[in-house]
N, C-alpha and C. Protein backbone atom coordinates (compact mmCIF):
# COMPACT_ATOMS: atom_id res chain seq x y z
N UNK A 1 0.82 -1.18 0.00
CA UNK A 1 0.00 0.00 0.00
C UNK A 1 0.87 1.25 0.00
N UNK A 2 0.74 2.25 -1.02
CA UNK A 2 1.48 2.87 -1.04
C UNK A 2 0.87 3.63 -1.14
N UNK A 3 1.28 5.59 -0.91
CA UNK A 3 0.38 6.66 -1.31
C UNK A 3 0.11 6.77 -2.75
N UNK A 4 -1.05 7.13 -2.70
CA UNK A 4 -2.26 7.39 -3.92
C UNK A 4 -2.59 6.29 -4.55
N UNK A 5 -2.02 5.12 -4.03
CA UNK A 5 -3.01 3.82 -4.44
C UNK A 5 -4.06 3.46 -3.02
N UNK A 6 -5.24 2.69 -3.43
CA UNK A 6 -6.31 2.43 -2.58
C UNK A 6 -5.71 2.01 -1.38
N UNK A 7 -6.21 2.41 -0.41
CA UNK A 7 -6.05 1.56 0.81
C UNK A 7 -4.28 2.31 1.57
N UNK A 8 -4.13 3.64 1.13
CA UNK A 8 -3.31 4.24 1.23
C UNK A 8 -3.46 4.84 2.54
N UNK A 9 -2.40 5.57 3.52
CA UNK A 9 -2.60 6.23 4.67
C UNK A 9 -2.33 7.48 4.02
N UNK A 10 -2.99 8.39 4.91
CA UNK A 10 -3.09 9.68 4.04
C UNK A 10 -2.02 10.45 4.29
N UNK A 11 -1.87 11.35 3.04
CA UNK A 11 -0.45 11.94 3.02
C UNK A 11 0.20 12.83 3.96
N UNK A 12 0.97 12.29 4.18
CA UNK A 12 2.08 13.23 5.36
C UNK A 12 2.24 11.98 6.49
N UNK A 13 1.75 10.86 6.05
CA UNK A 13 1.59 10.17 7.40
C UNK A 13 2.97 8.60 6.96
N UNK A 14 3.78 8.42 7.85
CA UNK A 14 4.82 7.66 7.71
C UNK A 14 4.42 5.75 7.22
N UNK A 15 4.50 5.50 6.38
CA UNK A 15 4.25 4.10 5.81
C UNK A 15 5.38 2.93 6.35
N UNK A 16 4.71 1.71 6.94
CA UNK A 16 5.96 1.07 7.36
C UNK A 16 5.32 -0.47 6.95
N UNK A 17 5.99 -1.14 6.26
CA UNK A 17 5.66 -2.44 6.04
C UNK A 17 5.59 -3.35 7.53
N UNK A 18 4.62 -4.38 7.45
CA UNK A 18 4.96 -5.04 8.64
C UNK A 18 5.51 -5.96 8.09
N UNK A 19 6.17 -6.85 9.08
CA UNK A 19 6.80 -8.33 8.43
C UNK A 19 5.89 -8.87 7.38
N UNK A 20 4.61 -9.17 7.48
CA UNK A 20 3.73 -9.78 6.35
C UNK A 20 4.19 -9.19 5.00
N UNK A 21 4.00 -8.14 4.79
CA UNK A 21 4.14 -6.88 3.42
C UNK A 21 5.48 -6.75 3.66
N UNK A 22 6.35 -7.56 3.79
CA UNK A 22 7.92 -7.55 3.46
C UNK A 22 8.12 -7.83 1.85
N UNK A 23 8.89 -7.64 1.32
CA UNK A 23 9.06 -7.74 -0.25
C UNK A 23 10.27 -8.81 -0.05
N UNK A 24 8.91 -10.34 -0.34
CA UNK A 24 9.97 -11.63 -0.25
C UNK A 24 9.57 -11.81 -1.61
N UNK A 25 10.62 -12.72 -2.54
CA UNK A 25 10.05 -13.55 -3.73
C UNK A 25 9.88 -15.05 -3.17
N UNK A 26 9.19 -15.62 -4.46
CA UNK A 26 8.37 -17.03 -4.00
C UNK A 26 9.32 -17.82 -3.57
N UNK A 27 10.84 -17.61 -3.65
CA UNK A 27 12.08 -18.54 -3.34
C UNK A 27 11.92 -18.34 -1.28
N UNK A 28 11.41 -17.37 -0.95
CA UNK A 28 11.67 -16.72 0.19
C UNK A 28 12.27 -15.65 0.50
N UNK A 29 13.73 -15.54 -0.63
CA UNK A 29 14.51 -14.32 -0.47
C UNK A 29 14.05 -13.26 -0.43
N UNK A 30 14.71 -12.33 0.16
CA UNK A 30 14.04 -10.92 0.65
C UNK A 30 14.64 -10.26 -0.37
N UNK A 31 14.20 -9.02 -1.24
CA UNK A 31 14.29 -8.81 -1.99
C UNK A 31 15.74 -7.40 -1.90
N UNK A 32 16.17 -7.60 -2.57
CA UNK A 32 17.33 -6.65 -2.43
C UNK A 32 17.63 -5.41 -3.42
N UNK A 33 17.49 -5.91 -4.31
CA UNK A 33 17.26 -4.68 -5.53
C UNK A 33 16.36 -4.54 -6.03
N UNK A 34 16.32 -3.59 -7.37
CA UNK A 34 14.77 -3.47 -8.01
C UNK A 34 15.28 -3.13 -9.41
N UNK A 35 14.68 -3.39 -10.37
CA UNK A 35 15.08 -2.55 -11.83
C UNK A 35 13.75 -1.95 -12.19
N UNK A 36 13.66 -0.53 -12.35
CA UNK A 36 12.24 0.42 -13.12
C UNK A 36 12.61 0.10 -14.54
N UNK A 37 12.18 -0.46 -15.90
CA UNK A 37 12.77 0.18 -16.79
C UNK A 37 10.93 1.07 -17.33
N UNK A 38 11.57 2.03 -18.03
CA UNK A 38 10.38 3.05 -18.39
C UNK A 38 10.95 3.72 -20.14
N UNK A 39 9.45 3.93 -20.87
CA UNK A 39 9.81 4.71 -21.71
C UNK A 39 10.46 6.27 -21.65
N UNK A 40 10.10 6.68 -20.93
CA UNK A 40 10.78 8.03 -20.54
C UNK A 40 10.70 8.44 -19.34
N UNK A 41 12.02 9.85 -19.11
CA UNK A 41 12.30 10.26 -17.93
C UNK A 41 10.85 10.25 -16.44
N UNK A 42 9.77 10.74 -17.60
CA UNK A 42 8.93 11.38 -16.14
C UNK A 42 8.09 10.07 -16.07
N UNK A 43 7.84 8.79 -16.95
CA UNK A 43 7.22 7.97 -16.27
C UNK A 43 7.65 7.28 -14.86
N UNK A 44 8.36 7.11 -14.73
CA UNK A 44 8.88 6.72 -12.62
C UNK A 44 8.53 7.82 -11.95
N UNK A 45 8.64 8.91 -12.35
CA UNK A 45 7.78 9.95 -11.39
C UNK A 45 6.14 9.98 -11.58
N UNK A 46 5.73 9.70 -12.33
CA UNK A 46 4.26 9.52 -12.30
C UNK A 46 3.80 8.15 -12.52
N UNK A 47 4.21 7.32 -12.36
CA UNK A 47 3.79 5.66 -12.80
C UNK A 47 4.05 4.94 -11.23
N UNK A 48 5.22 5.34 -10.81
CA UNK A 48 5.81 4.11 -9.96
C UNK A 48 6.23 4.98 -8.54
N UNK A 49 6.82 6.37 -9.11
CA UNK A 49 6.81 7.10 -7.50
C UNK A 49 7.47 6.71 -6.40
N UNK A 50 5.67 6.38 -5.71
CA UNK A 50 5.47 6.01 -4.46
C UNK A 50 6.37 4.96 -4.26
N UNK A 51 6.14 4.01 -5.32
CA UNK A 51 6.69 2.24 -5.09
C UNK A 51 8.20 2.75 -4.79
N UNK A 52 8.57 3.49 -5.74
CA UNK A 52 10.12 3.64 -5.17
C UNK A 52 10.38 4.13 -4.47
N UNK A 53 9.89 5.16 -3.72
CA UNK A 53 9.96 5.78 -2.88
C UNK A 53 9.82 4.72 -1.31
N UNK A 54 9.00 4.33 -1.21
CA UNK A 54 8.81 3.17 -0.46
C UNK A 54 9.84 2.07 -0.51
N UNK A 55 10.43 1.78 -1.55
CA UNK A 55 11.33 0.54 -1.63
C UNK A 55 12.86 1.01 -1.01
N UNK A 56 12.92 1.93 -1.29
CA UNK A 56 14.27 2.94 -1.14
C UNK A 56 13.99 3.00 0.69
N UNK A 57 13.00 3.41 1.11
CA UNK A 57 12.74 3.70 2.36
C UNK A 57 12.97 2.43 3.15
N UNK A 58 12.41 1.31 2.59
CA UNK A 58 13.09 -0.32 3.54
C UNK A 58 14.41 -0.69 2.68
N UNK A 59 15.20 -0.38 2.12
CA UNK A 59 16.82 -0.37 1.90
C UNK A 59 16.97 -1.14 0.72
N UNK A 60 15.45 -1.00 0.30
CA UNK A 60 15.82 -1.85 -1.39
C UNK A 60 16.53 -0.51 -2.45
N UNK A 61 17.21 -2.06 -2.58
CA UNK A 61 18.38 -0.47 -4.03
C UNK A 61 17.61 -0.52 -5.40
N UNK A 62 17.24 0.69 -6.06
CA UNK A 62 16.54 1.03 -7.26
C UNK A 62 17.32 1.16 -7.98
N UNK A 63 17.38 0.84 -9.57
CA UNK A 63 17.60 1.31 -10.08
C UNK A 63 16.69 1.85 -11.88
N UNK A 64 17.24 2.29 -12.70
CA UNK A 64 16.30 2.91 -13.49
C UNK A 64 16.65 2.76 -14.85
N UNK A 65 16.35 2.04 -15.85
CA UNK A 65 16.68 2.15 -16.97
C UNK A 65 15.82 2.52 -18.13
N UNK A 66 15.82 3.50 -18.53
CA UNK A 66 14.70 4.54 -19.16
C UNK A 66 15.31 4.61 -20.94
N UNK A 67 14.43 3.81 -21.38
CA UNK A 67 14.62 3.79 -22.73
C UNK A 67 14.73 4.66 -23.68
N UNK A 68 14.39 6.05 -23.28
CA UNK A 68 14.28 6.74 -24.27
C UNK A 68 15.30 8.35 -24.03
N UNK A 69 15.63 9.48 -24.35
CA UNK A 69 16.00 10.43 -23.97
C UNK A 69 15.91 11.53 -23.12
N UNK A 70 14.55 11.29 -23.49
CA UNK A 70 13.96 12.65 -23.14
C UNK A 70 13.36 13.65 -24.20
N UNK A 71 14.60 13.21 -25.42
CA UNK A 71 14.44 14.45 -26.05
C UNK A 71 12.78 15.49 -26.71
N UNK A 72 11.55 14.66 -26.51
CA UNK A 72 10.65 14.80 -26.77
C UNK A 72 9.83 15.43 -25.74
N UNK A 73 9.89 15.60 -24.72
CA UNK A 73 9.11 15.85 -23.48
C UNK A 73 9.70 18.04 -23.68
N UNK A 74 8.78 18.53 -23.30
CA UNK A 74 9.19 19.84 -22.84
C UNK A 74 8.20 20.90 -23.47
N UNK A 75 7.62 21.97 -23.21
CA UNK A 75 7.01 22.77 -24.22
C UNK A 75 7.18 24.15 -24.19
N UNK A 76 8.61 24.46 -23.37
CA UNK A 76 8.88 25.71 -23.22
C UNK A 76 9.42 26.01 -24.50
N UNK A 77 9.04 27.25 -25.14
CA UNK A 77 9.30 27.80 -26.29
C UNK A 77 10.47 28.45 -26.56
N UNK A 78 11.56 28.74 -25.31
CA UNK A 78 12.48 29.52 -25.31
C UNK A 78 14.17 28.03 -25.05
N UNK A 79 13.30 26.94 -24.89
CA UNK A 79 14.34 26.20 -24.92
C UNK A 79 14.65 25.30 -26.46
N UNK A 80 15.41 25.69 -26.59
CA UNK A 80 15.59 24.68 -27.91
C UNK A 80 15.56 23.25 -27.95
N UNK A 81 15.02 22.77 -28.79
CA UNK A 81 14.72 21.53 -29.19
C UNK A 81 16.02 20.57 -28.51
N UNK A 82 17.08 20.83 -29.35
CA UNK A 82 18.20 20.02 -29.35
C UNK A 82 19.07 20.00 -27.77
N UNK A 83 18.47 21.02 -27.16
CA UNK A 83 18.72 21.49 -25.80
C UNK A 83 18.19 19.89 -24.66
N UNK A 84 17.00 19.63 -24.88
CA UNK A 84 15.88 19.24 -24.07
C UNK A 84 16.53 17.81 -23.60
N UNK A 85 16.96 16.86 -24.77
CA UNK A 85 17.67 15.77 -23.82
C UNK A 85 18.77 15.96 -22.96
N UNK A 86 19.71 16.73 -23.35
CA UNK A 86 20.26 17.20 -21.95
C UNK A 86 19.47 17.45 -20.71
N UNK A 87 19.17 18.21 -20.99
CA UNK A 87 18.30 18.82 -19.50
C UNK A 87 17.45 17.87 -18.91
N UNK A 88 17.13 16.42 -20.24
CA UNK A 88 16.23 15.34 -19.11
C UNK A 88 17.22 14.65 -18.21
N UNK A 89 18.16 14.74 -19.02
CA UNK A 89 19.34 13.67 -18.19
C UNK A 89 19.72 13.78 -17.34
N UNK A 90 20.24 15.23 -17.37
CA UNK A 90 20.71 16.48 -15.96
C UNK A 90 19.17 16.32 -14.94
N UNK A 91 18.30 16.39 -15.41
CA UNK A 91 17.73 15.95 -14.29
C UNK A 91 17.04 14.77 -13.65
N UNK A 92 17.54 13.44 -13.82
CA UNK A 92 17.44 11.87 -13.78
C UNK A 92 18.32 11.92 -12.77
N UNK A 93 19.73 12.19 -12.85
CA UNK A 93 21.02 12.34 -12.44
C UNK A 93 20.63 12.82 -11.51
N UNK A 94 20.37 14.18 -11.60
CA UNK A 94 20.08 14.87 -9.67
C UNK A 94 18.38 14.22 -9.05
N UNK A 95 17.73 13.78 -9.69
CA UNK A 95 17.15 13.12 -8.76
C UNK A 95 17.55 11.78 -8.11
N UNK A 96 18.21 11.01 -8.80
CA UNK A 96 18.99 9.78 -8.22
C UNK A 96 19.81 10.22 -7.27
């Protein structure tokens, strides 16, 4: 249960798995890493979020492999086109 999915505690309020809602796989192992892969930069910020946010919070390591550039996302008129995948990258980087 994570924020803004059903059955969520409401926001501002601290989420803690109990042993049950531990992130085991069917082997038993407790889960240790994670891979997001996504078509672009802002889907993990609007798709998955919370989940990572949460996974990161019990010491699972994320990581992110995002298929695409960026270069398509943006609609400020004063930034140039050829500009825009930079600036997705530069900011992937500082949010990691």
């Amino acid at each position: 249960m994570i924020a803004g999915c059903a059955g969520a505690p409401a926001q501002g309020v601290e989420w803690r798995a109990t042993p049950e809602e531990e992130h085991v796989t069917e082997q038993g192992d407790r889960v240790e890493r994670a891979l997001v892969v996504t078509a672009h930069p802002d889907d993990v910020d609007f798709g998955a979020g919370g989940t990572v946010a949460a996974w990161t919070a019990e010491g699972i390591e994320v990581s992110y492999c995002i298929c695409t550039d960026g270069d398509a996302g943006g609609f400020d008129p004063d930034v140039p086109r050829s500009d825009i995948a930079g600036i997705r990258q530069a900011e992937q980087r500082a949010a990691a």
